[in-house]
N, C-alpha and C. Protein backbone atom coordinates (compact mmCIF):
# COMPACT_ATOMS: atom_id res chain seq x y z
N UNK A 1 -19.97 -4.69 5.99
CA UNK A 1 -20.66 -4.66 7.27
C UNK A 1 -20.92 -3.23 7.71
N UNK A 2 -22.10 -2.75 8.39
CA UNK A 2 -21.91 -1.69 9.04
C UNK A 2 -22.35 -1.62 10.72
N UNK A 3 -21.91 -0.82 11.45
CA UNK A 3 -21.99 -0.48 13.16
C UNK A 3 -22.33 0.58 13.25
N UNK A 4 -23.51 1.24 14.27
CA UNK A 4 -23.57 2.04 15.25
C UNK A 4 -22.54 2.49 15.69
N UNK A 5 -21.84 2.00 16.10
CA UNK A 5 -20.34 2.36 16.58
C UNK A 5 -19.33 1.97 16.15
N UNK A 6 -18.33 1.56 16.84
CA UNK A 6 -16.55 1.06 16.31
C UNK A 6 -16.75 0.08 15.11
N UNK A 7 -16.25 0.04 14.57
CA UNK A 7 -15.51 -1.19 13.62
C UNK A 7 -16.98 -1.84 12.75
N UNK A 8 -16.87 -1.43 11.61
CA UNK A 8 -17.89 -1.99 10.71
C UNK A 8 -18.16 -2.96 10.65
N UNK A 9 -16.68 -3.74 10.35
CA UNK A 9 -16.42 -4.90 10.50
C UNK A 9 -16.12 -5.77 11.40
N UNK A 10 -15.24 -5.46 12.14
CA UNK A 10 -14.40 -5.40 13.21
C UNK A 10 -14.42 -5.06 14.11
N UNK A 11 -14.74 -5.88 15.34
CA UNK A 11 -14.35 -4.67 16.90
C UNK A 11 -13.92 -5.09 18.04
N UNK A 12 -13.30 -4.52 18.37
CA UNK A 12 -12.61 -5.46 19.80
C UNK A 12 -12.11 -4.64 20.63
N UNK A 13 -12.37 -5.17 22.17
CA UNK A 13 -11.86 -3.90 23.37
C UNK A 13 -12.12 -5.01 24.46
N UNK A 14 -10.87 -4.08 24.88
CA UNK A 14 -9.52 -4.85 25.50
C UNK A 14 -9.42 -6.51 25.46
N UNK A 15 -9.49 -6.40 23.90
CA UNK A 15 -9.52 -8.24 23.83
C UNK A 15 -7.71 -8.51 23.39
N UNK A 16 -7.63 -9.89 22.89
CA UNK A 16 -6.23 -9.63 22.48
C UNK A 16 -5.14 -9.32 20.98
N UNK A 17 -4.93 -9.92 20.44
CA UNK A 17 -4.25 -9.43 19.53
C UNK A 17 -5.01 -10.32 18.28
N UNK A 18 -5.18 -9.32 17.13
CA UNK A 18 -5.87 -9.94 16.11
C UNK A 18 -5.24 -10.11 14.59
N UNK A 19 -5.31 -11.18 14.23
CA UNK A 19 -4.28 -11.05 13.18
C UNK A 19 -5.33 -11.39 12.03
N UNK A 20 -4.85 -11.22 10.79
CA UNK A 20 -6.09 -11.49 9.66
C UNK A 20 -4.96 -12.30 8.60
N UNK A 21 -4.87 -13.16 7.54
CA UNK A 21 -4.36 -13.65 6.78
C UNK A 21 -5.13 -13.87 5.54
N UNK A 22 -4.99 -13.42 4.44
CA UNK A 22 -5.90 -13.90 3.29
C UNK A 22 -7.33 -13.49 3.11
N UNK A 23 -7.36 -12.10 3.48
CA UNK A 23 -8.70 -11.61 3.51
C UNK A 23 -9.12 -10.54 2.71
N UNK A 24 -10.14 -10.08 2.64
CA UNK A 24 -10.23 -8.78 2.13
C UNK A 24 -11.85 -8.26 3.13
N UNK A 25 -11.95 -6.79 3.77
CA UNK A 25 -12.79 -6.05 4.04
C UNK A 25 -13.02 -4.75 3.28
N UNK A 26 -14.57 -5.21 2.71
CA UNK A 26 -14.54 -4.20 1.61
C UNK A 26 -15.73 -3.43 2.12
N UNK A 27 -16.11 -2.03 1.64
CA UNK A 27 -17.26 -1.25 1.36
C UNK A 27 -18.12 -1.44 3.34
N UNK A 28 -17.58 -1.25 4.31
CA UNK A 28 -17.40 -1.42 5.78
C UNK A 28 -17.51 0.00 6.16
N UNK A 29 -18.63 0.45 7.13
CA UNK A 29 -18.93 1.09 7.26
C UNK A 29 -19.24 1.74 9.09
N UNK A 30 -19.13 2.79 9.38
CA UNK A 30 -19.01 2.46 11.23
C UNK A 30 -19.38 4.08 11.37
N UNK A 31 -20.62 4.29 12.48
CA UNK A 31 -20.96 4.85 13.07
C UNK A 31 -20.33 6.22 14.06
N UNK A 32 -19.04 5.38 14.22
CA UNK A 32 -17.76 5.67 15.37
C UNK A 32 -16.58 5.54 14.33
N UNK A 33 -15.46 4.81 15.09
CA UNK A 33 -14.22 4.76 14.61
C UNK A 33 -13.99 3.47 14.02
N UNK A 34 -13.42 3.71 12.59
CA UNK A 34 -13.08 2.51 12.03
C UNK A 34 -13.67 1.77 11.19
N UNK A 35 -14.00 2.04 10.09
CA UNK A 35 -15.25 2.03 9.34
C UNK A 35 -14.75 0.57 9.45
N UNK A 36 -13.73 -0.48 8.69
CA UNK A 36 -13.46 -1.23 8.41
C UNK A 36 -12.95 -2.38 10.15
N UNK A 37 -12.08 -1.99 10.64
CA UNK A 37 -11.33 -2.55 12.19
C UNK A 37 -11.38 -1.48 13.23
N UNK A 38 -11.73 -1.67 14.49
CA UNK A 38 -11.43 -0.69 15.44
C UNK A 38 -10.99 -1.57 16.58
N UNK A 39 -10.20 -1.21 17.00
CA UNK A 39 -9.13 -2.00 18.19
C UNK A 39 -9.13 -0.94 19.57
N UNK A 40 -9.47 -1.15 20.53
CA UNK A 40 -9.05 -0.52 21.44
C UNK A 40 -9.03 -0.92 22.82
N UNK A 41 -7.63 -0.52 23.40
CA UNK A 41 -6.93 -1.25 24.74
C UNK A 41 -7.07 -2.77 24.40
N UNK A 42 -6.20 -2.73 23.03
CA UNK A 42 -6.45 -4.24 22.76
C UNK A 42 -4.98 -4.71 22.12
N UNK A 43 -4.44 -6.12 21.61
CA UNK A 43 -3.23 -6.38 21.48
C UNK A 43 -2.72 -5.79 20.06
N UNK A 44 -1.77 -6.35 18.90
CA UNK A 44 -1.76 -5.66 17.88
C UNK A 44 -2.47 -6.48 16.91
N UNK A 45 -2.72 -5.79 15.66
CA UNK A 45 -2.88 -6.12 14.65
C UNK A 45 -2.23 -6.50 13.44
N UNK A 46 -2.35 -7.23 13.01
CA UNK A 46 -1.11 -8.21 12.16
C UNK A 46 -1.88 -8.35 10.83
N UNK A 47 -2.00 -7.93 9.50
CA UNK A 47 -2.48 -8.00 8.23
C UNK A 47 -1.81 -8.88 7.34
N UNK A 48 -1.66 -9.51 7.00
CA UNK A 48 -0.89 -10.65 5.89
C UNK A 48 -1.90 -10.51 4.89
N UNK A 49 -1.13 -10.50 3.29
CA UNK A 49 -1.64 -10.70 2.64
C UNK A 49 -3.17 -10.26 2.37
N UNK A 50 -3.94 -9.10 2.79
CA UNK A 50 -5.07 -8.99 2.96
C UNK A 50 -5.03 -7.39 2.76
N UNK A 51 -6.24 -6.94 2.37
CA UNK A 51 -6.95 -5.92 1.66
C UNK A 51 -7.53 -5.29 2.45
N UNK A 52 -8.26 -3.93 2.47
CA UNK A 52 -9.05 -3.04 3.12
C UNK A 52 -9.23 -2.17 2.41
N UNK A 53 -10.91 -2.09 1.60
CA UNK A 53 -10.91 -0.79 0.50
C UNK A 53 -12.33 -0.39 0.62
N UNK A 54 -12.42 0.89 0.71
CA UNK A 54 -14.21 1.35 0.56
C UNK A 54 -14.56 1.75 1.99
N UNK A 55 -13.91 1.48 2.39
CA UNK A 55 -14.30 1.37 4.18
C UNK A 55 -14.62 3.03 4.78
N UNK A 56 -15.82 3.63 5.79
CA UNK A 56 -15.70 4.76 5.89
C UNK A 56 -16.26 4.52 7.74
N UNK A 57 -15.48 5.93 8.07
CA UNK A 57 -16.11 5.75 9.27
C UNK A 57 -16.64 7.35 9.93
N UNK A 58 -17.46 7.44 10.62
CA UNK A 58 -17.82 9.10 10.98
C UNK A 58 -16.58 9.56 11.86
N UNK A 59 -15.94 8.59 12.53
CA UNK A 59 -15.19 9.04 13.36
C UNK A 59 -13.68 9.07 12.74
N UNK A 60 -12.66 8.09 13.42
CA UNK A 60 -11.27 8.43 12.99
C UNK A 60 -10.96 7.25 12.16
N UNK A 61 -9.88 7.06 11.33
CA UNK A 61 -9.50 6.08 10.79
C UNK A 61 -11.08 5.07 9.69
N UNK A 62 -11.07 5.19 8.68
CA UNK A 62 -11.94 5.19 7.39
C UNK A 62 -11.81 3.85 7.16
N UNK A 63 -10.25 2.75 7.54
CA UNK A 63 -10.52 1.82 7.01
C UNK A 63 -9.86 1.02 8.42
N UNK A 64 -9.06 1.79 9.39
CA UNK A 64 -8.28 0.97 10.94
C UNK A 64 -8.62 2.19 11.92
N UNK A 65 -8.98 1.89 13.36
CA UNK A 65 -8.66 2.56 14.19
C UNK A 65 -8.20 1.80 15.25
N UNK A 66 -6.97 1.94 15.50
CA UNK A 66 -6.26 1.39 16.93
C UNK A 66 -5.90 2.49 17.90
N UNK A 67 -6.31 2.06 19.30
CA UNK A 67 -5.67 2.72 20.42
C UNK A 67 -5.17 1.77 21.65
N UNK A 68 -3.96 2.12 21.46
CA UNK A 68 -3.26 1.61 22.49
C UNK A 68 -2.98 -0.22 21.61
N UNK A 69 -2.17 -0.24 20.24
CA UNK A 69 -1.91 -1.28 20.05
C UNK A 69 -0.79 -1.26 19.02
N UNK A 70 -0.46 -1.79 18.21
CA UNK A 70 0.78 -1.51 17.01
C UNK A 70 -0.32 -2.32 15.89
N UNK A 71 0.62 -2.40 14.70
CA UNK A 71 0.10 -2.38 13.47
C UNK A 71 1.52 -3.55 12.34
N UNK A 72 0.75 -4.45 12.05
CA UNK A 72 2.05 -4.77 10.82
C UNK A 72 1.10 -5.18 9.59
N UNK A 73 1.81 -5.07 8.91
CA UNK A 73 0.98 -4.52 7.52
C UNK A 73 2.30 -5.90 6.25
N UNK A 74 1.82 -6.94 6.27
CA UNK A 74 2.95 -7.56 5.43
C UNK A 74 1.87 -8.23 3.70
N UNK A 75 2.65 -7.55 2.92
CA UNK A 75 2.28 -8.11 1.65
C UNK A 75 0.41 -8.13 1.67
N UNK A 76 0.38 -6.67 2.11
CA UNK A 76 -0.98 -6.40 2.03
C UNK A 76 -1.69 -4.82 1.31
N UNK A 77 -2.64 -4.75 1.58
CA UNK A 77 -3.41 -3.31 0.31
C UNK A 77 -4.18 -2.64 1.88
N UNK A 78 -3.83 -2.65 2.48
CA UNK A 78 -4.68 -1.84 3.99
C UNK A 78 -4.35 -0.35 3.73
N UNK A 79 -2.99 -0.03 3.26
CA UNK A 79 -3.28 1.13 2.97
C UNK A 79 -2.33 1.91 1.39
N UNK A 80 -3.29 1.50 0.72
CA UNK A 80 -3.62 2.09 -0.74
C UNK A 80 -3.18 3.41 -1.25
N UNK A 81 -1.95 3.83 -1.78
CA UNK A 81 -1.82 5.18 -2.46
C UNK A 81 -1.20 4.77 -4.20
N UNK A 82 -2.60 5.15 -4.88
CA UNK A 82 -2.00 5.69 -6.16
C UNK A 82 -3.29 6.46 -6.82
N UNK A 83 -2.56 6.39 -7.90
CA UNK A 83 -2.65 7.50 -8.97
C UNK A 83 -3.78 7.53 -9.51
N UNK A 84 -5.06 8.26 -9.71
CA UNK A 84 -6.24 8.41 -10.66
C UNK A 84 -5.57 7.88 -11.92
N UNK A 85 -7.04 7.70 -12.56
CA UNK A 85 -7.46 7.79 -13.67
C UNK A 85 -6.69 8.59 -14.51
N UNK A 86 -5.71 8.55 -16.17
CA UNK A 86 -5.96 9.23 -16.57
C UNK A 86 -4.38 10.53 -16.14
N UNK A 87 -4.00 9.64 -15.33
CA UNK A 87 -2.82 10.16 -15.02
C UNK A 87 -1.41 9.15 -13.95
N UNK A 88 -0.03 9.34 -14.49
CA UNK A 88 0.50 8.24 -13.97
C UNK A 88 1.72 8.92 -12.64
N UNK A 89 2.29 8.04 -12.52
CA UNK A 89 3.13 8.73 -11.06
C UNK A 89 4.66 8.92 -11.64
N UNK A 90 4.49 10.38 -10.80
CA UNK A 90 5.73 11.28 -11.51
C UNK A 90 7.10 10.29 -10.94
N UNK A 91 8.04 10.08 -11.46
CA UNK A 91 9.30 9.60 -11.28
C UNK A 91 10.19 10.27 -10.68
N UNK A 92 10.39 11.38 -10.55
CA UNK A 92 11.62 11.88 -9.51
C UNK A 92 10.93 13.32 -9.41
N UNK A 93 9.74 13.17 -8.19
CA UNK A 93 8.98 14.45 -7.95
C UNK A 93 9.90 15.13 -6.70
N UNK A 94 11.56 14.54 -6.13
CA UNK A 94 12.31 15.02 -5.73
C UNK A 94 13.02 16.39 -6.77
N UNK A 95 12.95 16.34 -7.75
CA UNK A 95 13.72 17.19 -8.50
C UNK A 95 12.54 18.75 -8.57
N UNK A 96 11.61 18.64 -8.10
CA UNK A 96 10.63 19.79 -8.89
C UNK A 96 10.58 20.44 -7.11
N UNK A 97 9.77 21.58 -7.34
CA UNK A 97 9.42 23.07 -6.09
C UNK A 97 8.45 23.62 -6.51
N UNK A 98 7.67 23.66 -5.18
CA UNK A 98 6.69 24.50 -4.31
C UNK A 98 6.09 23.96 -3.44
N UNK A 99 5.18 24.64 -2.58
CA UNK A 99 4.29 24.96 -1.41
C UNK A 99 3.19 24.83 -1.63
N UNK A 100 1.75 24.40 -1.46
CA UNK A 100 0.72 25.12 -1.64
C UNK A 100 -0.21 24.57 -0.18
N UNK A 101 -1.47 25.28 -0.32
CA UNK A 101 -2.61 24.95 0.63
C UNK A 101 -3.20 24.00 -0.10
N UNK A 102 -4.32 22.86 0.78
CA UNK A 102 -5.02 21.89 -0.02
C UNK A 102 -5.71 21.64 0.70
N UNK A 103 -7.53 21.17 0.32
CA UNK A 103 -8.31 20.93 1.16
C UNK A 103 -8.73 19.11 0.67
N UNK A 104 -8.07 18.71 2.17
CA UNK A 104 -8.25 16.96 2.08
C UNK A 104 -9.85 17.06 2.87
N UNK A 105 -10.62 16.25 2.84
CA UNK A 105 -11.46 15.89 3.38
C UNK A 105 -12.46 17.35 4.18
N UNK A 106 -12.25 17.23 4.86
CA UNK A 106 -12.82 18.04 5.89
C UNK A 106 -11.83 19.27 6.80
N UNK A 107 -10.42 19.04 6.11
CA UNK A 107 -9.35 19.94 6.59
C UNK A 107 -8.71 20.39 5.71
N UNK A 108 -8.08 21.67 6.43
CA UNK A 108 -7.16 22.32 5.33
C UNK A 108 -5.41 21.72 5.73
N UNK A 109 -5.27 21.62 4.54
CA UNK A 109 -3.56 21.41 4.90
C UNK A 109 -2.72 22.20 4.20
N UNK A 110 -1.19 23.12 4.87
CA UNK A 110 -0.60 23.11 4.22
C UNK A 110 1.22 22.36 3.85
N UNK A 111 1.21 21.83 2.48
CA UNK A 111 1.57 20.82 2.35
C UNK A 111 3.09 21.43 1.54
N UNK A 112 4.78 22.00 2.56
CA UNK A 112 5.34 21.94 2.43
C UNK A 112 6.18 20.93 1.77
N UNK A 113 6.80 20.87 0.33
CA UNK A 113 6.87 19.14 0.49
C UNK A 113 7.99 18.56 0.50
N UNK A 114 9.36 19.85 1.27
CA UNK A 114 10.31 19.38 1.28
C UNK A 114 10.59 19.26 2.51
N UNK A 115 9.69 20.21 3.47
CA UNK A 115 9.97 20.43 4.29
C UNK A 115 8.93 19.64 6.06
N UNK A 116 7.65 20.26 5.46
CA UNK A 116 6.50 19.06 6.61
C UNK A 116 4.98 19.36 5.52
N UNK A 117 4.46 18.62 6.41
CA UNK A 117 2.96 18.76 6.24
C UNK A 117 2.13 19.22 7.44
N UNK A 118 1.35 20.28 7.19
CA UNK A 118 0.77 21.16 8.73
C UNK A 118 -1.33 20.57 8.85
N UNK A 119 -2.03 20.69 9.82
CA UNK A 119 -3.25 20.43 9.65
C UNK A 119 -4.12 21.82 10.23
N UNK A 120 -4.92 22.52 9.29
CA UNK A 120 -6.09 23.14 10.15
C UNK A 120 -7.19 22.44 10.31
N UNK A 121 -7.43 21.83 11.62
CA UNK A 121 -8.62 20.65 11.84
C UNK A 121 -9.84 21.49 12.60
N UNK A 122 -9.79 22.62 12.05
CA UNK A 122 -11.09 23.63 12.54
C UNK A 122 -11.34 24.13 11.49
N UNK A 123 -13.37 24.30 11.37
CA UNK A 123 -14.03 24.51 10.18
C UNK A 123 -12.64 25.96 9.82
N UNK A 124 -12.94 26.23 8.36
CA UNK A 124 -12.04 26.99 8.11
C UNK A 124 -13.06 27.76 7.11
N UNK A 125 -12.64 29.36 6.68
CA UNK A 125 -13.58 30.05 5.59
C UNK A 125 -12.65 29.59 4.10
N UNK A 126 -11.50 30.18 3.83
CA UNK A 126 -10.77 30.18 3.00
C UNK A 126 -9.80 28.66 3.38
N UNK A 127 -9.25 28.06 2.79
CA UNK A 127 -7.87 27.59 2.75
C UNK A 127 -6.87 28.01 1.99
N UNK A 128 -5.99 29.08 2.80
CA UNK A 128 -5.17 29.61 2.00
C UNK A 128 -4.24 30.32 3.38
N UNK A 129 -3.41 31.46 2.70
CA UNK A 129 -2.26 31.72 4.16
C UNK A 129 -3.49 32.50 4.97
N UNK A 130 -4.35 32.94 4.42
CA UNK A 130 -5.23 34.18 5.40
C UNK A 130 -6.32 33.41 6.49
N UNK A 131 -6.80 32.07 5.70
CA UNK A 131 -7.80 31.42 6.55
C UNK A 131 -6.87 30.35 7.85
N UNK A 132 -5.77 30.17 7.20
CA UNK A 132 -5.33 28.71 7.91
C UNK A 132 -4.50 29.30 8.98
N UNK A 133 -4.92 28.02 10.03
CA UNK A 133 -3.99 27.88 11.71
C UNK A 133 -3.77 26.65 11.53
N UNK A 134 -2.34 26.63 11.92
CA UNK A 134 -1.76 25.34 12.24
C UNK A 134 -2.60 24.70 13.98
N UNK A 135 -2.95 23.40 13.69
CA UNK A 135 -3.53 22.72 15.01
C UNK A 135 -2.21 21.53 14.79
N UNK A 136 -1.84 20.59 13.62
CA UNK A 136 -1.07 19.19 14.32
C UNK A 136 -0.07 19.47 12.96
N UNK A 137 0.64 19.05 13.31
CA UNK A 137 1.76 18.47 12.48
C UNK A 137 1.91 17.41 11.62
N UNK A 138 1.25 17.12 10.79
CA UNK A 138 1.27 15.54 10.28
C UNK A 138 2.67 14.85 10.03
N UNK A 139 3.75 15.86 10.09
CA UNK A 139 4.84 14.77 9.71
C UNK A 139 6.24 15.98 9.00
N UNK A 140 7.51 15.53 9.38
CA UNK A 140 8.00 16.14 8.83
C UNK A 140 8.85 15.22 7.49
N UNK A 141 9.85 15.58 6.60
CA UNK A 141 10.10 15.07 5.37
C UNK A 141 10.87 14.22 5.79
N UNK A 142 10.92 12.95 5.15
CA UNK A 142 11.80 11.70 5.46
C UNK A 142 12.12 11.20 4.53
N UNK A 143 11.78 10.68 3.31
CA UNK A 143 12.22 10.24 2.60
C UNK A 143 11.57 9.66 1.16
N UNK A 144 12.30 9.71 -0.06
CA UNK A 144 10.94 9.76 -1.56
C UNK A 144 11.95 8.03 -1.50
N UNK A 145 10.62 6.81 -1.69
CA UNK A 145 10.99 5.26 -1.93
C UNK A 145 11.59 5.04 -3.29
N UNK A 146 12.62 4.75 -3.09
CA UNK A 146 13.15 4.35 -4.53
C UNK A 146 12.56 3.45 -5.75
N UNK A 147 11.64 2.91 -5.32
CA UNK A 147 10.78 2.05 -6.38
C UNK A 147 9.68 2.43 -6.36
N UNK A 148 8.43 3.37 -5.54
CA UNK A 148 7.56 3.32 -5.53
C UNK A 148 7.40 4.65 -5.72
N UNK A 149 8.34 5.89 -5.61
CA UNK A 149 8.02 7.09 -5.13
C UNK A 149 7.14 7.78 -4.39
N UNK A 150 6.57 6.75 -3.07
CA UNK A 150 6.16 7.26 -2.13
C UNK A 150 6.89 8.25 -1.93
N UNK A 151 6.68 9.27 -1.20
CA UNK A 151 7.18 10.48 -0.03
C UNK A 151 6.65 9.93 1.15
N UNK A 152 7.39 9.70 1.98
CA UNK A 152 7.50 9.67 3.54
C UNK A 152 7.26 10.86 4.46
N UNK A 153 6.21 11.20 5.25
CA UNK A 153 6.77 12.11 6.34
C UNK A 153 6.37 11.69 7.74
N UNK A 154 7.33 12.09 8.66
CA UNK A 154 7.36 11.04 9.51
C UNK A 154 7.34 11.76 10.87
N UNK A 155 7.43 11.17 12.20
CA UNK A 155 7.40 12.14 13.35
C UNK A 155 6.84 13.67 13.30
N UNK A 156 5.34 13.28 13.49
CA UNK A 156 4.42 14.58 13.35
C UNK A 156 4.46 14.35 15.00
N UNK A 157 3.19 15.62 15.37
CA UNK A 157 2.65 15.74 16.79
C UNK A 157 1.74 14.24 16.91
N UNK A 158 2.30 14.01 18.43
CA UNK A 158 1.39 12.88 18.89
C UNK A 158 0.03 12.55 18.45
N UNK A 159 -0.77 11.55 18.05
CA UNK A 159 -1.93 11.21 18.73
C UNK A 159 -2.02 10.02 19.83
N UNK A 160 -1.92 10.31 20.62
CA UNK A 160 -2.49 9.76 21.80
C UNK A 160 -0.55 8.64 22.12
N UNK A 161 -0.15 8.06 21.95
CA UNK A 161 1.02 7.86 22.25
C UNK A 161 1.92 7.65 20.77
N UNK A 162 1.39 8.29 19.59
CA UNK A 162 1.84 7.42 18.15
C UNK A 162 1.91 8.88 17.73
N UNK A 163 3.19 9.22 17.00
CA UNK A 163 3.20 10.03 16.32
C UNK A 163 2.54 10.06 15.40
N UNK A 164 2.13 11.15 14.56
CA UNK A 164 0.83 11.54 12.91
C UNK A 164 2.56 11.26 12.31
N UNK A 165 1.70 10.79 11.12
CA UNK A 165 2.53 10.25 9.67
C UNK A 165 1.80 10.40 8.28
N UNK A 166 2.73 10.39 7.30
CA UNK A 166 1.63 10.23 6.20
C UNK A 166 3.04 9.65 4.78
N UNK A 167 1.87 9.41 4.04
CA UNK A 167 2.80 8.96 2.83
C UNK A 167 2.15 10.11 1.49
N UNK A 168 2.77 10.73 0.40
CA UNK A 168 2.68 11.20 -0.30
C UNK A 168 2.74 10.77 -1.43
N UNK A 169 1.77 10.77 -2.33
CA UNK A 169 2.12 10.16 -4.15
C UNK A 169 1.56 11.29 -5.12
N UNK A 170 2.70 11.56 -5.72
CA UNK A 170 2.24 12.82 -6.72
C UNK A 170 2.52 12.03 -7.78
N UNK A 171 1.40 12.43 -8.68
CA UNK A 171 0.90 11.94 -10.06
C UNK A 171 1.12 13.23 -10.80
N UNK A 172 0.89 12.98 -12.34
CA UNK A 172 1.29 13.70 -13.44
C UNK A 172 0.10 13.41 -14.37
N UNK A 173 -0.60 14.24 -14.62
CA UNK A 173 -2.24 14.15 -15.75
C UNK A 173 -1.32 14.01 -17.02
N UNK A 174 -2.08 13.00 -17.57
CA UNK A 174 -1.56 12.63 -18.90
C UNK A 174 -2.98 13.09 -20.20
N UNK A 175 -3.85 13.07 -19.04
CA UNK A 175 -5.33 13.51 -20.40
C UNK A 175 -5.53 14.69 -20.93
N UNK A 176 -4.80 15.59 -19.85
CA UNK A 176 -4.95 17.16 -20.24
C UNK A 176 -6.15 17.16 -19.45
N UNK A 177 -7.05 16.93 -18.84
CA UNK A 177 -7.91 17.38 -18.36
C UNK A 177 -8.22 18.59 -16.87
N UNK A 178 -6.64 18.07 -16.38
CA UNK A 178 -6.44 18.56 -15.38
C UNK A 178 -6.07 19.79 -14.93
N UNK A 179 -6.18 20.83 -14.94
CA UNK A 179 -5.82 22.65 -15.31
C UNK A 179 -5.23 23.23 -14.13
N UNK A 180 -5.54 22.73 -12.63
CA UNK A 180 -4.85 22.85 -11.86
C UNK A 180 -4.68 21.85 -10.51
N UNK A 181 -3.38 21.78 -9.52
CA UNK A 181 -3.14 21.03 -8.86
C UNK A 181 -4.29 20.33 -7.83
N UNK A 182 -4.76 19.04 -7.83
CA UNK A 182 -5.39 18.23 -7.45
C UNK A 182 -5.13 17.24 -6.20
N UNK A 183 -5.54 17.59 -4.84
CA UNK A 183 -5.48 16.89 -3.80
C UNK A 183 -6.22 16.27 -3.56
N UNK A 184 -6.25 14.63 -2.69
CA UNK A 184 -7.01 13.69 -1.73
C UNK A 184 -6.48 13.60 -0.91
N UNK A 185 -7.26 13.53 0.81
CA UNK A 185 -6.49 12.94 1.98
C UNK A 185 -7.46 11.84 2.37
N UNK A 186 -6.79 11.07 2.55
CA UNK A 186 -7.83 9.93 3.52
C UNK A 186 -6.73 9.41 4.83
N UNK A 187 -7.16 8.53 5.78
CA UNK A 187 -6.98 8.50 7.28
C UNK A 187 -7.21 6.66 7.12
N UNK A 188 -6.68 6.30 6.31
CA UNK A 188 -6.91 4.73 6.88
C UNK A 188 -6.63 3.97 7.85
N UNK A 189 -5.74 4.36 8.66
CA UNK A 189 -5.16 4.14 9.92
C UNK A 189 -5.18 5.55 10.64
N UNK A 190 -6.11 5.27 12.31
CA UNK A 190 -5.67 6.53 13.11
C UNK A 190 -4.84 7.11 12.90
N UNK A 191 -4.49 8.50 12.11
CA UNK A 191 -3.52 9.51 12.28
C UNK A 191 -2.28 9.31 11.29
N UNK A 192 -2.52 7.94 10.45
CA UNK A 192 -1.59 7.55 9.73
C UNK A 192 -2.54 8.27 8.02
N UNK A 193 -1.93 9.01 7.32
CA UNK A 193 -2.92 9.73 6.65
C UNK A 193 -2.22 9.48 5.36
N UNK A 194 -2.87 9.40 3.88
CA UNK A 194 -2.85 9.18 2.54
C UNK A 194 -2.80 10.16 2.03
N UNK A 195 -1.90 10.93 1.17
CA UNK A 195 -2.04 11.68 0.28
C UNK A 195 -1.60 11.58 -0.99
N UNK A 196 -2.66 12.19 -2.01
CA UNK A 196 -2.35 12.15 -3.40
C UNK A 196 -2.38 13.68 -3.81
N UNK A 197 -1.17 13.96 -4.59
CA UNK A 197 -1.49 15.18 -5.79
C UNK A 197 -1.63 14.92 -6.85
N UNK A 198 -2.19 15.49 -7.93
CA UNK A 198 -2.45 14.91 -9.01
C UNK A 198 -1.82 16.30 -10.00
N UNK A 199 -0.71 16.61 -10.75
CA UNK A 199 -0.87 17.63 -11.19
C UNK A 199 -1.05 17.74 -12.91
N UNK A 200 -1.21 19.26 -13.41
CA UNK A 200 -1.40 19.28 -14.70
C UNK A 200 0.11 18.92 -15.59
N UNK A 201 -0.11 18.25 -16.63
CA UNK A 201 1.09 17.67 -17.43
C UNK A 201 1.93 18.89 -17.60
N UNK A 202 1.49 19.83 -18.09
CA UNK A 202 2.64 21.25 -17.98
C UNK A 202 3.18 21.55 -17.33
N UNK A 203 2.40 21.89 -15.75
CA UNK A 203 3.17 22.67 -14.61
C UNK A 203 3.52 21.35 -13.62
N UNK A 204 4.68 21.96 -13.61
CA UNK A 204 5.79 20.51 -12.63
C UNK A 204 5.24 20.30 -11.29
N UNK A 205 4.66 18.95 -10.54
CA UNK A 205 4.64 18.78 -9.10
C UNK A 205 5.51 19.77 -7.71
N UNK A 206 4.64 19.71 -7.02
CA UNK A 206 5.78 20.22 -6.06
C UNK A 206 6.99 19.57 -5.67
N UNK A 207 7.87 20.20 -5.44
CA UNK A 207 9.73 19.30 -4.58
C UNK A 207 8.88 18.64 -3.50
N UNK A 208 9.83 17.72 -3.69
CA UNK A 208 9.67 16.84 -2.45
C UNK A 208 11.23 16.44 -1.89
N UNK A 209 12.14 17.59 -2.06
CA UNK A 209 13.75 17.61 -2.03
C UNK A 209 13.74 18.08 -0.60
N UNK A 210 14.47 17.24 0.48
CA UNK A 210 14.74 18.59 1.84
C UNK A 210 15.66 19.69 1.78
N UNK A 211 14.93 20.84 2.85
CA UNK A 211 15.68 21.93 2.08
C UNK A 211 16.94 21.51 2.84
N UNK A 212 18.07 22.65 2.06
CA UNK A 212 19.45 22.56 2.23
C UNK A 212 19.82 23.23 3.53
């Protein structure tokens, strides 16, 4: 589907709480916020079993935008982190170290990874220590999932009453093609943000260990 405004698919203000079961919204597109759902001053949103992929929006949130509602997400794909092509996900990217700058989307980040994740959300020349200002916090380190090796980071600066969050998945190039470290950010949920590294099979991922 696509909108002029909110929710490609989806839109609702100040209606009540919307739940989806057994669905999938694909390739959803929006003008505004929410390429895929946009919710606002509205009840929560409840996902079962259901999908959200392709979805883009000009504004915030690519595949959800909620304000002023909560979110449950059960035995569903709404928000998607893995590994390219061509390369698989590192197993204990707790054990490895470093820092670097990375340009997700339209921002620079730099992506401490034991410690937080920072945002420059103003055009920038360079991304690197000389170009970048910290504007938000996306999250500080919480925790690598024992089965999935997500990275967690959690309690960033507000948006609007919801702390910024994000999940982290570092991958390992198995084709050789890859020569140096490889970032994506996407925003599928307001402020709730996706990241992938992808690195070269030689040089080790960054730690994702908190420091001591």
């Amino acid at each position: 589907g696509y909108a002029d405004g909110d929710g490609g698919a989806i839109q609702g203000s100040y209606a009540g709480s919307l739940k989806l079961a057994d669905s999938s919204i694909k390739d959803s597109a929006s003008g505004g916020d929410g390429g895929g759902i946009a919710m606002a001053n509205s009840g929560d949103v409840e996902l079962e079993r259901s999908s959200l992929s392709g979805c883009q929006a000009a504004g915030d949130g690519g595949g959800i935008s909620i304000r002023r509602g909560g979110i449950s997400i059960l035995q569903s794909d709404a928000l998607p982190s893995s590994c390219p092509a061509g390369s698989v996900l590192h197993s204990a990217p707790e054990t490895l170290a470093d820092s670097f700058y990375a340009v997700g989307g339209s921002h620079c980040y730099l992506v401490k990874t034991g410690e937080h994740i920072l945002q420059d959300a103003n055009p920038f020349t360079t991304c690197d220590a000389a170009g970048f200002s910290e504007d938000y916090k996306i999250g500080d380190f919480a925790s690598v999932d024992p089965v999935t090796r997500i990275v967690s980071f959690t309690d960033g600066d507000l948006c609007g009453s919801t702390p910024r969050s994000a999940e982290l998945t570092v991958c390992m190039d198995t084709s050789g093609a890859v020569v140096e470290n490889q970032f994506t950010a996407s925003e599928p949920v307001t402020c709730g943000y996706v990241f992938v590294l992808t690195t070269p099979t030689l040089s080790p991922p960054p730690s994702l260990q908190p420091p001591s």
